[in-house]
C-alpha atoms as a PDB file:
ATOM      1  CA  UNK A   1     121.274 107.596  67.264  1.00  0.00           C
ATOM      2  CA  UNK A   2     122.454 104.445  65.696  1.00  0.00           C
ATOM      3  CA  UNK A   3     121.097 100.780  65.666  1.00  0.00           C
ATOM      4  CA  UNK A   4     117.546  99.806  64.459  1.00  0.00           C
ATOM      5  CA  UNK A   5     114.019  99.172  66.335  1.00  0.00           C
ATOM      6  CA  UNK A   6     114.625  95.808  68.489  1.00  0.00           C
ATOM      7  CA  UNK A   7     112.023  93.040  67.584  1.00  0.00           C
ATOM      8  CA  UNK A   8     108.782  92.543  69.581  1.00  0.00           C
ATOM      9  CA  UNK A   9     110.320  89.574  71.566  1.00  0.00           C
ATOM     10  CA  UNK A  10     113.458  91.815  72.256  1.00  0.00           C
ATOM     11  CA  UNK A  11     114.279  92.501  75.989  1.00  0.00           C
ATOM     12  CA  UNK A  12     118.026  92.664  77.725  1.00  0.00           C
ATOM     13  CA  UNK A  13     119.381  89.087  79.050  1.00  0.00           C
ATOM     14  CA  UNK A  14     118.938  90.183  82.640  1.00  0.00           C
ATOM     15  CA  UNK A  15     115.351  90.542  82.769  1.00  0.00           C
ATOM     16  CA  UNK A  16     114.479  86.347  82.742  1.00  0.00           C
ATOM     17  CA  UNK A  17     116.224  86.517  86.341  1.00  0.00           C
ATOM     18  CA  UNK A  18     114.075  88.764  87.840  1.00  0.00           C
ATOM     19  CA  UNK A  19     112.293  87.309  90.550  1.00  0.00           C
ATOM     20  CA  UNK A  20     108.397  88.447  90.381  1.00  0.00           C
ATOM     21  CA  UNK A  21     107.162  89.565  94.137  1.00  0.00           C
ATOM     22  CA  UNK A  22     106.411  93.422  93.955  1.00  0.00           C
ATOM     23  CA  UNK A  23     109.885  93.970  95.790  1.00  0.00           C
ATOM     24  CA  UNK A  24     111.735  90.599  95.569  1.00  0.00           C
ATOM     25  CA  UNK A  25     115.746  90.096  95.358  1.00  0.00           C
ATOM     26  CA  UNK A  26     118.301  88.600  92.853  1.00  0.00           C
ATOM     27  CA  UNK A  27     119.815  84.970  94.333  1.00  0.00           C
ATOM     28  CA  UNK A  28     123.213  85.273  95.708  1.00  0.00           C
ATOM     29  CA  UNK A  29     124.091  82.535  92.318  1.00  0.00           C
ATOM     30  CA  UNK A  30     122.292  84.518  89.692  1.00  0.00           C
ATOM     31  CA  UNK A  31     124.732  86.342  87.137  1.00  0.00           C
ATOM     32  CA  UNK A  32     122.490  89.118  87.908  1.00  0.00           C
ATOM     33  CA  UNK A  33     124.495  90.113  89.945  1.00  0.00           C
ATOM     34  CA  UNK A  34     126.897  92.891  87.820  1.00  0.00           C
ATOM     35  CA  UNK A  35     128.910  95.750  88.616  1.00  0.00           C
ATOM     36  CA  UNK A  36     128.489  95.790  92.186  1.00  0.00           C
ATOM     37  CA  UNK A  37     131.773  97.428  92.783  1.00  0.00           C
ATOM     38  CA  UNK A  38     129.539 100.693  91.602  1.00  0.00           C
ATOM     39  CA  UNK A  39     126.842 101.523  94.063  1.00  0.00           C
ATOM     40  CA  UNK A  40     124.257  99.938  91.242  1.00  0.00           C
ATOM     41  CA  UNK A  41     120.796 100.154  93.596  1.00  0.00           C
ATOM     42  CA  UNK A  42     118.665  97.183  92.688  1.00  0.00           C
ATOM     43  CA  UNK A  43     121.762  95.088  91.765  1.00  0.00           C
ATOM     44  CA  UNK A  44     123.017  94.475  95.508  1.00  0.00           C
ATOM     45  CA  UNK A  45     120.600  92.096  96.749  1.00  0.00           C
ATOM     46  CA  UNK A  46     120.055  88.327  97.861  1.00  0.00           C
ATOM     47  CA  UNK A  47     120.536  86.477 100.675  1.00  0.00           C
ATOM     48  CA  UNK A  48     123.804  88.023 101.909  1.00  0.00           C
ATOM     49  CA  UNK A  49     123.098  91.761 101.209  1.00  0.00           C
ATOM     50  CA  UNK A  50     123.375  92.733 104.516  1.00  0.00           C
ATOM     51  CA  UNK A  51     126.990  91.692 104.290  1.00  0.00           C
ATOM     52  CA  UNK A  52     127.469  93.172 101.039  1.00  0.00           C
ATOM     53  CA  UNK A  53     125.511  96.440 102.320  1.00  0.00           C
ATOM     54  CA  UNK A  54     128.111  96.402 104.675  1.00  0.00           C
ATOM     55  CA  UNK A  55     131.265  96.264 102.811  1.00  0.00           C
ATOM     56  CA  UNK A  56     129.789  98.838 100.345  1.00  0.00           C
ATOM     57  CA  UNK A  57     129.929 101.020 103.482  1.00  0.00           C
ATOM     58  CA  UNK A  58     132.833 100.063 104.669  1.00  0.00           C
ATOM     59  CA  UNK A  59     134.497 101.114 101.595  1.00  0.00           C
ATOM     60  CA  UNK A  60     133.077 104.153 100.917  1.00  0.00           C
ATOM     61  CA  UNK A  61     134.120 105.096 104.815  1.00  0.00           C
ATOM     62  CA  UNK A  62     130.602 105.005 105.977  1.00  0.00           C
ATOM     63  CA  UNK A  63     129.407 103.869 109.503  1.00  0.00           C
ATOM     64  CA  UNK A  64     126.775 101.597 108.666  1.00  0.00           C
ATOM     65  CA  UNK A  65     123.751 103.838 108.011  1.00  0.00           C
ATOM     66  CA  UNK A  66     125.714 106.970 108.959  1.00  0.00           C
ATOM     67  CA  UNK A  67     124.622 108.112 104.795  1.00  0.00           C
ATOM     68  CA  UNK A  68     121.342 108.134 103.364  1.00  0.00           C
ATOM     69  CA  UNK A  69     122.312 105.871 100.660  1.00  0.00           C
ATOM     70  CA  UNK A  70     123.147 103.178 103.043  1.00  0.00           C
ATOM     71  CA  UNK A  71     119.227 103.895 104.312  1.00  0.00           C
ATOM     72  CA  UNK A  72     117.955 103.827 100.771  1.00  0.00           C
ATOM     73  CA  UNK A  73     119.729 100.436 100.076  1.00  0.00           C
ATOM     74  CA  UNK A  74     118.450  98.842 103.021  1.00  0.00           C
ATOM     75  CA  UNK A  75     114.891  99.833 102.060  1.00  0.00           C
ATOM     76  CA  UNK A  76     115.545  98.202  98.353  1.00  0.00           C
ATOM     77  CA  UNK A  77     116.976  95.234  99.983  1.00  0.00           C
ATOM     78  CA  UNK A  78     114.678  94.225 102.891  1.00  0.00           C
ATOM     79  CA  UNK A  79     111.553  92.170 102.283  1.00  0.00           C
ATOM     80  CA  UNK A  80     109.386  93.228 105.593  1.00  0.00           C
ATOM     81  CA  UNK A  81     108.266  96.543 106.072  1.00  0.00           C
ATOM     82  CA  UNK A  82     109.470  96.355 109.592  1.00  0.00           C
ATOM     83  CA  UNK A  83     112.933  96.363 108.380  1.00  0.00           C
ATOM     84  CA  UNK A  84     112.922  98.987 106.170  1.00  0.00           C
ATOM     85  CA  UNK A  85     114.676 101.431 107.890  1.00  0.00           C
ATOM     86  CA  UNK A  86     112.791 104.549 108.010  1.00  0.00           C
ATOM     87  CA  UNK A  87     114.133 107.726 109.286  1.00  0.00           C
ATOM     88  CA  UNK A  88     113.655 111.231 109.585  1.00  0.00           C
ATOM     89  CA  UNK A  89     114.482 113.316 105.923  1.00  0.00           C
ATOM     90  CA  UNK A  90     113.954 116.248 104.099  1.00  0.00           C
ATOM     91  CA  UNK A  91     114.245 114.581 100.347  1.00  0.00           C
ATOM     92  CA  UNK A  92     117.660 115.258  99.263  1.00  0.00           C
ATOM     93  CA  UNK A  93     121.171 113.576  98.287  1.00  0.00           C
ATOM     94  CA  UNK A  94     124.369 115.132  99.349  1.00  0.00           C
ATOM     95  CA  UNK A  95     127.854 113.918  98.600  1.00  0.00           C
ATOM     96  CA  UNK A  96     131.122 115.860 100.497  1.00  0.00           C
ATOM     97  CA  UNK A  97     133.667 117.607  98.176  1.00  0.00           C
ATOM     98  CA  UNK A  98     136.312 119.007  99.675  1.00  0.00           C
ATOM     99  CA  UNK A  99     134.658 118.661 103.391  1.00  0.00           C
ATOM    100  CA  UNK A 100     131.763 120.529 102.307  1.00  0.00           C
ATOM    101  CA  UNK A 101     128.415 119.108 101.821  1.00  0.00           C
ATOM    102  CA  UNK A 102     126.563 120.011  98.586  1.00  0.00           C
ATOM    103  CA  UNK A 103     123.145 119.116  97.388  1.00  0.00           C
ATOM    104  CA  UNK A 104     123.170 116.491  94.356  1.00  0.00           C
ATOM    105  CA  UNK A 105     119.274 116.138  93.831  1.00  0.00           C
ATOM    106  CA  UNK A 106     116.451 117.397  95.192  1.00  0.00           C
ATOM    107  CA  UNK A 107     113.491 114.889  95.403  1.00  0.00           C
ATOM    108  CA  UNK A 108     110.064 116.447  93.644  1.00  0.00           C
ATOM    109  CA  UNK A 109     107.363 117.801  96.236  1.00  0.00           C
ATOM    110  CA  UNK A 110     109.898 116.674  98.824  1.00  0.00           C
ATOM    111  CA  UNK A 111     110.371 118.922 101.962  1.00  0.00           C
ATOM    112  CA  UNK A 112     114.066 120.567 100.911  1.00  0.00           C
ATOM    113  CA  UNK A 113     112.051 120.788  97.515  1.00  0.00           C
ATOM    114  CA  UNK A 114     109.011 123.330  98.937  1.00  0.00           C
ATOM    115  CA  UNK A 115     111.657 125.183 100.821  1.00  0.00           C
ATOM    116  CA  UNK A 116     113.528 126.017  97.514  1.00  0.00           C
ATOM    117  CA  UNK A 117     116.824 124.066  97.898  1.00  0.00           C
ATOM    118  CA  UNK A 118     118.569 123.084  95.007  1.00  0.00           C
ATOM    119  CA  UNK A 119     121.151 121.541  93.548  1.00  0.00           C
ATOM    120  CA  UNK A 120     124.669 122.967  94.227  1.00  0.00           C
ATOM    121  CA  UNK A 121     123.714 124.077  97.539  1.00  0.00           C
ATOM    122  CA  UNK A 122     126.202 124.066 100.303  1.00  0.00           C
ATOM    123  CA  UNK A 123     124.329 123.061 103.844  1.00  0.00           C
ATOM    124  CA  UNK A 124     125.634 124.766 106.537  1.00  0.00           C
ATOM    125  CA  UNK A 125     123.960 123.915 109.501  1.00  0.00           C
ATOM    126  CA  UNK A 126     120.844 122.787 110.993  1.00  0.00           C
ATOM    127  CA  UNK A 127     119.641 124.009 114.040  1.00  0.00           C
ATOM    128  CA  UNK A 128     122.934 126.093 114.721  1.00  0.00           C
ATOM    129  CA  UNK A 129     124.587 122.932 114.421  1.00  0.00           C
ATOM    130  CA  UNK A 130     127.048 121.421 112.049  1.00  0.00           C
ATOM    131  CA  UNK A 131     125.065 119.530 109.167  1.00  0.00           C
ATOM    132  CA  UNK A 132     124.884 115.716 108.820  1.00  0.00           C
ATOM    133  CA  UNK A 133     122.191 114.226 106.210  1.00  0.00           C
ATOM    134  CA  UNK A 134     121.081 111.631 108.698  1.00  0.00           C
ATOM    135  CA  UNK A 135     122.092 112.667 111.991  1.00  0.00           C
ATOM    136  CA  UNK A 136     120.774 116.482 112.226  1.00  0.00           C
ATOM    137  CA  UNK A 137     117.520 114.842 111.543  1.00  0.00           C
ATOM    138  CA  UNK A 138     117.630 111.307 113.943  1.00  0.00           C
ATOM    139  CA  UNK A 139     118.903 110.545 117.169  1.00  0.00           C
ATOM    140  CA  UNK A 140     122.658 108.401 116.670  1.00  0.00           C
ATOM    141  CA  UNK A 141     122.994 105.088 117.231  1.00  0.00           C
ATOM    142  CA  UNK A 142     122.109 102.990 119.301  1.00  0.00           C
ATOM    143  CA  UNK A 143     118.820 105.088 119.278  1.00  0.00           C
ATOM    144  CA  UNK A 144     116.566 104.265 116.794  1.00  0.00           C
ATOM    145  CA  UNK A 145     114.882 107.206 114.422  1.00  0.00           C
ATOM    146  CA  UNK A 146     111.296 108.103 115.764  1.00  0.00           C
ATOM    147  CA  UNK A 147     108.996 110.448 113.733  1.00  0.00           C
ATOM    148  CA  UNK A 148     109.881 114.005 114.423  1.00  0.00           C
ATOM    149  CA  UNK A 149     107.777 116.718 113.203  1.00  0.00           C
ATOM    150  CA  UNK A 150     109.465 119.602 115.065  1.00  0.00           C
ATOM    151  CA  UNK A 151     110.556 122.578 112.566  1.00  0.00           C
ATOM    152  CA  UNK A 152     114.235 122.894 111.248  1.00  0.00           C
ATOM    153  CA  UNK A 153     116.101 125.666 110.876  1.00  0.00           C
ATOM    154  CA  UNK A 154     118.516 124.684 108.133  1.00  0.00           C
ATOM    155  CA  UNK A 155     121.440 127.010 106.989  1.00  0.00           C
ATOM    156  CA  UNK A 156     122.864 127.154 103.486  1.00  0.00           C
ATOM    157  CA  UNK A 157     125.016 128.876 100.927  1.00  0.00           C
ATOM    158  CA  UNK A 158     124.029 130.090  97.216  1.00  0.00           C
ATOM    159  CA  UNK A 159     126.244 131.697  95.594  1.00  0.00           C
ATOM    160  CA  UNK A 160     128.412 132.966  98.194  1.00  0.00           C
ATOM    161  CA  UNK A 161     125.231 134.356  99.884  1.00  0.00           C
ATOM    162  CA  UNK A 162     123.827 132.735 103.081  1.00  0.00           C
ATOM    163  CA  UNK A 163     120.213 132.101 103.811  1.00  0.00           C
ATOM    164  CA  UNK A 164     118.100 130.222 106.131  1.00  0.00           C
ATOM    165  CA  UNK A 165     114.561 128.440 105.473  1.00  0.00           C
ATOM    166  CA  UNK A 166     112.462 126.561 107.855  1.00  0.00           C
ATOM    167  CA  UNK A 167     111.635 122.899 107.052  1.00  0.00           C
ATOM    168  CA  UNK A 168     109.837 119.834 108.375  1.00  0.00           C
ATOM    169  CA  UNK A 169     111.650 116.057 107.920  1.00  0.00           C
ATOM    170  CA  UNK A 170     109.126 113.571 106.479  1.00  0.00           C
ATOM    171  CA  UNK A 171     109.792 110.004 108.119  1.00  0.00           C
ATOM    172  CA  UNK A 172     109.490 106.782 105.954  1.00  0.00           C
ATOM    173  CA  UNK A 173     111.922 104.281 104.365  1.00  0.00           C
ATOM    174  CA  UNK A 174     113.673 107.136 101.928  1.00  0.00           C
ATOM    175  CA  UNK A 175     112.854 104.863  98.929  1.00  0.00           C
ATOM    176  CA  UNK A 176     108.541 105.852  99.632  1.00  0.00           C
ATOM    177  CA  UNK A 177     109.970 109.150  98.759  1.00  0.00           C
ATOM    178  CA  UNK A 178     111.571 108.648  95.921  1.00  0.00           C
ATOM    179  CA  UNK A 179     108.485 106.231  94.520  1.00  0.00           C
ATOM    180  CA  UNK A 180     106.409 109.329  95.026  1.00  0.00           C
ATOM    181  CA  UNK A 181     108.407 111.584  93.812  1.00  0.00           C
ATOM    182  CA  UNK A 182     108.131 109.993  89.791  1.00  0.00           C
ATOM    183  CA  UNK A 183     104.595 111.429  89.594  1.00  0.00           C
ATOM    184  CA  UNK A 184     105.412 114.713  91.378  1.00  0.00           C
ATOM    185  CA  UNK A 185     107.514 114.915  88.755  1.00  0.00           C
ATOM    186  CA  UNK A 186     105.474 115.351  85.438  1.00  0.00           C
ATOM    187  CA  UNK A 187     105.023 117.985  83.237  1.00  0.00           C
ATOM    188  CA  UNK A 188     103.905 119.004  80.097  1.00  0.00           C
ATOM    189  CA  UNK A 189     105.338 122.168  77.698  1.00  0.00           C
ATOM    190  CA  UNK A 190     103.745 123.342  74.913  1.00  0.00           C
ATOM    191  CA  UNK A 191     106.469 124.183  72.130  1.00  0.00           C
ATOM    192  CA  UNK A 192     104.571 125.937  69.421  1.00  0.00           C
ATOM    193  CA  UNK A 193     101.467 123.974  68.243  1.00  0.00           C
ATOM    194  CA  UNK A 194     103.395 120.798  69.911  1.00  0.00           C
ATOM    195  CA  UNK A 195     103.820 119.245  73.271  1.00  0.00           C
ATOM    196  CA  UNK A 196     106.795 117.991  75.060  1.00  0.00           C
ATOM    197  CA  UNK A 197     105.972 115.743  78.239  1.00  0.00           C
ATOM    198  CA  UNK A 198     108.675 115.078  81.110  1.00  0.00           C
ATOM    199  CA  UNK A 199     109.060 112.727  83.809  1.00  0.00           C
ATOM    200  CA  UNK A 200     111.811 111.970  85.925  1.00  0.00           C
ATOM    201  CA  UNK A 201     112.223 107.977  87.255  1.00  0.00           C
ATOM    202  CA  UNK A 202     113.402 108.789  90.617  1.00  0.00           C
ATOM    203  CA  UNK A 203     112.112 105.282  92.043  1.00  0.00           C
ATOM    204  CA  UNK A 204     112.164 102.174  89.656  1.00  0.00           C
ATOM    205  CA  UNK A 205     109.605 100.227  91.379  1.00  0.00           C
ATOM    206  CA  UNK A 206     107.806  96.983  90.338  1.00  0.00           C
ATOM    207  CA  UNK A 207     105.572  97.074  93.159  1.00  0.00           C
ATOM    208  CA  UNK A 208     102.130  96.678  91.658  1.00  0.00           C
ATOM    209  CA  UNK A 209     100.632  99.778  92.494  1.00  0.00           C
ATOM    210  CA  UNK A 210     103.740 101.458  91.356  1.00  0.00           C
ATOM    211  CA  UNK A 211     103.553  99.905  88.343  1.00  0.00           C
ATOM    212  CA  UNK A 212      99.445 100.478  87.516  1.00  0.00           C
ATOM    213  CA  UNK A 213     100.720 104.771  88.213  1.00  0.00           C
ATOM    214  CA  UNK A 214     103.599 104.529  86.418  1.00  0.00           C
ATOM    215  CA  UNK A 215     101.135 103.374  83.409  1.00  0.00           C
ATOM    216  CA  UNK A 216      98.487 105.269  83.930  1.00  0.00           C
ATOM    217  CA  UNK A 217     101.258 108.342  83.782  1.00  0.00           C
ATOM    218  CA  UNK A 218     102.500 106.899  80.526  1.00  0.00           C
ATOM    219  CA  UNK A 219      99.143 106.702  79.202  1.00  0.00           C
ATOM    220  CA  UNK A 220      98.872 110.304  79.833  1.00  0.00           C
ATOM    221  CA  UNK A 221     101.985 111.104  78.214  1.00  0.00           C
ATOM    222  CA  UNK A 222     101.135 109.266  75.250  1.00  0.00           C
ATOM    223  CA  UNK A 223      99.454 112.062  73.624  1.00  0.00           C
ATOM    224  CA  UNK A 224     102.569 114.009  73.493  1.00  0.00           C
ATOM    225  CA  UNK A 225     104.856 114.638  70.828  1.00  0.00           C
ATOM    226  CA  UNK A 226     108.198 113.782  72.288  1.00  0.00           C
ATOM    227  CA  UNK A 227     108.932 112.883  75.846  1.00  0.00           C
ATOM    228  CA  UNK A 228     111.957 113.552  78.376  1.00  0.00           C
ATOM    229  CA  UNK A 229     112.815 111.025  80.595  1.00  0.00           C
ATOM    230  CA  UNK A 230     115.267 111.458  83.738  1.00  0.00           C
ATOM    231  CA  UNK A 231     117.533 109.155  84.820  1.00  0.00           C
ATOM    232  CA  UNK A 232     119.446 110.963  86.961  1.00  0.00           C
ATOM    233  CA  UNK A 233     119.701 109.375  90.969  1.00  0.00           C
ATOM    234  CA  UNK A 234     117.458 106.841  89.824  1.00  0.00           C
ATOM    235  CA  UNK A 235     116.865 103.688  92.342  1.00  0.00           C
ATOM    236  CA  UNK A 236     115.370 100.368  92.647  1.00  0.00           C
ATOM    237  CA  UNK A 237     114.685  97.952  90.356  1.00  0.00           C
ATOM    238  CA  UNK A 238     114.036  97.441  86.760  1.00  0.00           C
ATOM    239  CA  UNK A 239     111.766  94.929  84.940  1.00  0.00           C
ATOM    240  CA  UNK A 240     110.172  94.002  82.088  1.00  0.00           C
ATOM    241  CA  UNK A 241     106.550  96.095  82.809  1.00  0.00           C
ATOM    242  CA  UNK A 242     109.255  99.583  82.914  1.00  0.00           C
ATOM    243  CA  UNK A 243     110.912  98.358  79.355  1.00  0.00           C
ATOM    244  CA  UNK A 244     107.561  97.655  77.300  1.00  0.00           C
ATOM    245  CA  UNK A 245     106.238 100.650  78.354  1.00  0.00           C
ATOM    246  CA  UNK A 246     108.832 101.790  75.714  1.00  0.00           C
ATOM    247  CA  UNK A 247     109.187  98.965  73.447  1.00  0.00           C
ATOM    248  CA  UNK A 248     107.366  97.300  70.977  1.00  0.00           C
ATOM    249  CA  UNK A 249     106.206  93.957  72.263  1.00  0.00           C
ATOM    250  CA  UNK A 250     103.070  91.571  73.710  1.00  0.00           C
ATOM    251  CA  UNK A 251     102.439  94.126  76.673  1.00  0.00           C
ATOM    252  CA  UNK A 252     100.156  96.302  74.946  1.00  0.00           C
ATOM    253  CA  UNK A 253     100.758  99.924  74.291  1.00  0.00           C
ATOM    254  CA  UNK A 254     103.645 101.344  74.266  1.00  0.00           C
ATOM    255  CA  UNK A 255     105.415 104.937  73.779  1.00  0.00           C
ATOM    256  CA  UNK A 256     106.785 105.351  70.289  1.00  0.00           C
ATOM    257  CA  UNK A 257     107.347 108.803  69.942  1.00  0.00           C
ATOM    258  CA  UNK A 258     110.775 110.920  69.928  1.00  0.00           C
ATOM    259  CA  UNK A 259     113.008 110.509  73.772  1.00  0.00           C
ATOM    260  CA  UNK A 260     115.586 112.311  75.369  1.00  0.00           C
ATOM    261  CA  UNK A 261     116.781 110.323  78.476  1.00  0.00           C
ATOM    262  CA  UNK A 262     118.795 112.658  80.705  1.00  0.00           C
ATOM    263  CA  UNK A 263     121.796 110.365  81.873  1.00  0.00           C
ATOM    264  CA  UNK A 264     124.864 111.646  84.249  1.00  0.00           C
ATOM    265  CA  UNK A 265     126.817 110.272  86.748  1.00  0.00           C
ATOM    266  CA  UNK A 266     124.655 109.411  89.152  1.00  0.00           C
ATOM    267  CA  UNK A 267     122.586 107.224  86.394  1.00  0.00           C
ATOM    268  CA  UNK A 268     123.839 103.638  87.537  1.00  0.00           C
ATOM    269  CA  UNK A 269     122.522  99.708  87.761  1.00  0.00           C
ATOM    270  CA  UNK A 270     118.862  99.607  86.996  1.00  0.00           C
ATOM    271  CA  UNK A 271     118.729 103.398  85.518  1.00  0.00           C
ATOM    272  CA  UNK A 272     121.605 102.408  83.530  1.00  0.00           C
ATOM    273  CA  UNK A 273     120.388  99.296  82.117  1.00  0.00           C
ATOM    274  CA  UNK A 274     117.101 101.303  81.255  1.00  0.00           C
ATOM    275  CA  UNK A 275     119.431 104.086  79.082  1.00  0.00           C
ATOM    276  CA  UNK A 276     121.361 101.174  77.368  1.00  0.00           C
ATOM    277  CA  UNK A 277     118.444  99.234  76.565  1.00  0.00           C
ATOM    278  CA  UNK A 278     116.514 102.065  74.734  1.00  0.00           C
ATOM    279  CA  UNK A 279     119.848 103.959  73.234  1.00  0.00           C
ATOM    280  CA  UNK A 280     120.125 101.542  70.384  1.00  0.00           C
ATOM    281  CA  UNK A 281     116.679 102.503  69.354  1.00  0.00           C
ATOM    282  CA  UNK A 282     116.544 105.632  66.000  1.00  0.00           C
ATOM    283  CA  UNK A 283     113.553 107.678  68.138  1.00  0.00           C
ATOM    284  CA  UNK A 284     116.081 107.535  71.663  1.00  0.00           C
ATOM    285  CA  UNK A 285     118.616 110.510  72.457  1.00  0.00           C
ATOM    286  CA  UNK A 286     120.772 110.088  75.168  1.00  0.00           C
ATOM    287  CA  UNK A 287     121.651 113.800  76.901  1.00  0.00           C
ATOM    288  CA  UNK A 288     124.053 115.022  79.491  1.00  0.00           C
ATOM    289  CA  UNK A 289     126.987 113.841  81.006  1.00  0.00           C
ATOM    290  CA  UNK A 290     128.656 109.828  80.982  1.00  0.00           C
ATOM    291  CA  UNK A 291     127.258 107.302  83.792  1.00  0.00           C
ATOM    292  CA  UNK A 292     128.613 105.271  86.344  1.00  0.00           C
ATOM    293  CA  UNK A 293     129.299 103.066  84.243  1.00  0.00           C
ATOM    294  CA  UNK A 294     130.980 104.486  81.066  1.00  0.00           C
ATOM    295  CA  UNK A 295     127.478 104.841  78.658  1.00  0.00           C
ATOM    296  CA  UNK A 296     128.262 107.823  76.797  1.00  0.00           C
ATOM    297  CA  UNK A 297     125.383 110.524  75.667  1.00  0.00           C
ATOM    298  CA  UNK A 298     124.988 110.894  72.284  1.00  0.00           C
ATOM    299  CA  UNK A 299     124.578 115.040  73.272  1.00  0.00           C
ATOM    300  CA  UNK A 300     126.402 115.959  75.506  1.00  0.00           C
ATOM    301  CA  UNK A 301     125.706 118.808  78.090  1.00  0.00           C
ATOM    302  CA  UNK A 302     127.910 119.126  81.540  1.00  0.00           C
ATOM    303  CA  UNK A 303     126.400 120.431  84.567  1.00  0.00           C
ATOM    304  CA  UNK A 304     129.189 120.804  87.309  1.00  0.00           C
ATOM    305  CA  UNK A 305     127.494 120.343  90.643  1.00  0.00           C
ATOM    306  CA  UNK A 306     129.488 123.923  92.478  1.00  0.00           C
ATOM    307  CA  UNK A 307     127.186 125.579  89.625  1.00  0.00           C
ATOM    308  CA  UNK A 308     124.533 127.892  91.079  1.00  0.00           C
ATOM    309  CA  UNK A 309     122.355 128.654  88.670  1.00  0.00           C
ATOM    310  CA  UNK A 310     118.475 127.877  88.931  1.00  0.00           C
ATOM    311  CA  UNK A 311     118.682 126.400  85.154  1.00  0.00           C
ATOM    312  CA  UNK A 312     119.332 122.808  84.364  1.00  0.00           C
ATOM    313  CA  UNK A 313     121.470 122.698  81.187  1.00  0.00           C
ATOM    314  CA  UNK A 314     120.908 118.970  81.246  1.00  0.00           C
ATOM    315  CA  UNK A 315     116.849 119.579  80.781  1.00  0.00           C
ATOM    316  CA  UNK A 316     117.532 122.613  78.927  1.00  0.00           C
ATOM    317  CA  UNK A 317     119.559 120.559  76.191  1.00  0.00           C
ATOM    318  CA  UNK A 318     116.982 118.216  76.249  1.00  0.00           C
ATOM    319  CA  UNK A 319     113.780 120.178  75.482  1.00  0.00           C
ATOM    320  CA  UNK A 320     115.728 122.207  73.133  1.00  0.00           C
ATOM    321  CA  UNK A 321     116.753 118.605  71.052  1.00  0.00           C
ATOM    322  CA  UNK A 322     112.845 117.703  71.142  1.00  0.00           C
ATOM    323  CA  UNK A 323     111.801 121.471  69.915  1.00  0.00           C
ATOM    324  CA  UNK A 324     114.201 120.986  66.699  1.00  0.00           C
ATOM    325  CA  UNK A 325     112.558 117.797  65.847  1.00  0.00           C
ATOM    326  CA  UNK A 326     109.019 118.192  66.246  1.00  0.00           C
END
């Protein structure tokens, strides 16, 4: 933890081009626009996304929409709520290693997430068929996804072992899950005669009503002793309501006790920006693995993905750092 407490006027470069409508977009000029060779949600945006959507897929070796993060960027990036994409999901992220598709995150109170998924497992099937994130769940193109509330039967290996659970898809834009998901997410541990509070930032959102929950969960937290923030598969966008929240400043109150923010790989644009911003401060810890885009934790604690235990060494490094302190 190096660096000293920024100054009450202090706030990255980026945030004075934020545009201000609840879910607006960055102008195809603005020098916003960074790092977009990294799939930085929130920072692909403007009046030619849809282009730029499309060469992201087309260089990842994506059909257009044939991945869920192709669906969560064009919720981010669309202005109506007609064009938002919505589809058929159960709540997780997958990425393909070695032609095998694993869980990478498991959205809080999600469907995959009350059928006990988790992280690291390997989806078999779905339905006796072969497993596609989008397409075991929604009709291919040129059908368009319709709400589908039959029961799944969804294969998967643990371990070695398989096993089968029954699930239902939700259908929205994917980004409504991950919005809800932040205040599924809290928790509180008591540690002695001390509490440690948790919450993980699954959706960044500066939607107004996302904001007044994200600050009335803050103000809950307040009372805590230390706090653990998750970065990990963060998306959306980041302003300046998310960074006084944390900061000293004109915004009111703000949350000065001890943080751990759990950063890995997946932590990129917005998420990113969020870990870099508060690192410099003496109270922040950064914990787990490096980012997208090179930020370093100051503790670090690995997690490889074909791991198949229920524990998170990540969280577990975390709440242990906050117990030694307080």
């Amino acid at each position: 933890m190096t660096g000293s407490t920024p100054s009450a006027a202090r706030f990255p470069w980026w945030t004075s081009c934020l545009p201000r409508p609840s879910i607006g977009r960055l102008d195809s000029n603005s020098t916003c626009r960074r790092n977009t060779s990294t799939f930085a949600i929130g920072y692909i945006a403007g009046p030619h996304a849809g282009e730029r959507l499309k060469s992201w897929t087309e260089a990842s070796n994506q059909p257009m929409f044939d991945s869920l993060a192709a669906y969560l960027q064009a919720a981010l990036i669309s202005r109506r709520s007609d064009r938002q994409q919505c589809l058929n999901h159960i709540g997780i992220a997958v990425v393909e290693v070695e032609g095998r598709r694993l869980v990478s995150a498991v959205l809080d109170n999600s469907p995959a997430f009350r059928a006990g998924l988790r992280r690291g497992d390997r989806i078999i099937s779905v339905n006796g068929g072969p497993f596609h994130p989008v397409y075991s769940f929604n009709p291919r193109p040129p059908a368009a996804p319709e709400p589908d509330r039959q029961v799944f039967r969804l294969a998967f290996s643990r371990g070695g072992a398989e096993q089968e659970v029954a699930v239902t898809p939700v259908f929205n834009n994917l980004f409504d899950s991950y919005r809800n998901a932040v205040e599924a997410s809290v928790q509180q541990f008591n540690v002695g005669n001390k509490v440690i509070g948790y919450v993980r930032l699954w959706g960044i959102s500066r939607n107004a009503n996302d904001l007044v929950v994200l600050q009335r969960i803050m103000a809950d937290l307040r009372t805590t002793s230390s706090l653990i923030v998750d970065l990990r598969n963060a998306a959306g966008y980041l302003d300046r309501e998310h960074l006084a929240l944390f900061l000293p400043g004109d915004f009111g109150d703000y949350y000065s006790s001890p943080l751990a923010l759990i950063i890995d790989r997946s932590t990129s644009g917005p998420a990113e920006a969020f870990a870099r911003e508060l690192s410099p401060l003496e109270r922040v810890t950064s914990v787990g693995s490096t980012t997208a885009g090179g930020l370093q934790p100051e503790l670090r604690a690995d997690w490889p993905l074909n791991s198949t235990s229920a524990n998170d060494p990540q969280f577990e490094a975390a709440l242990g750092l906050l117990a030694g302190l307080i």
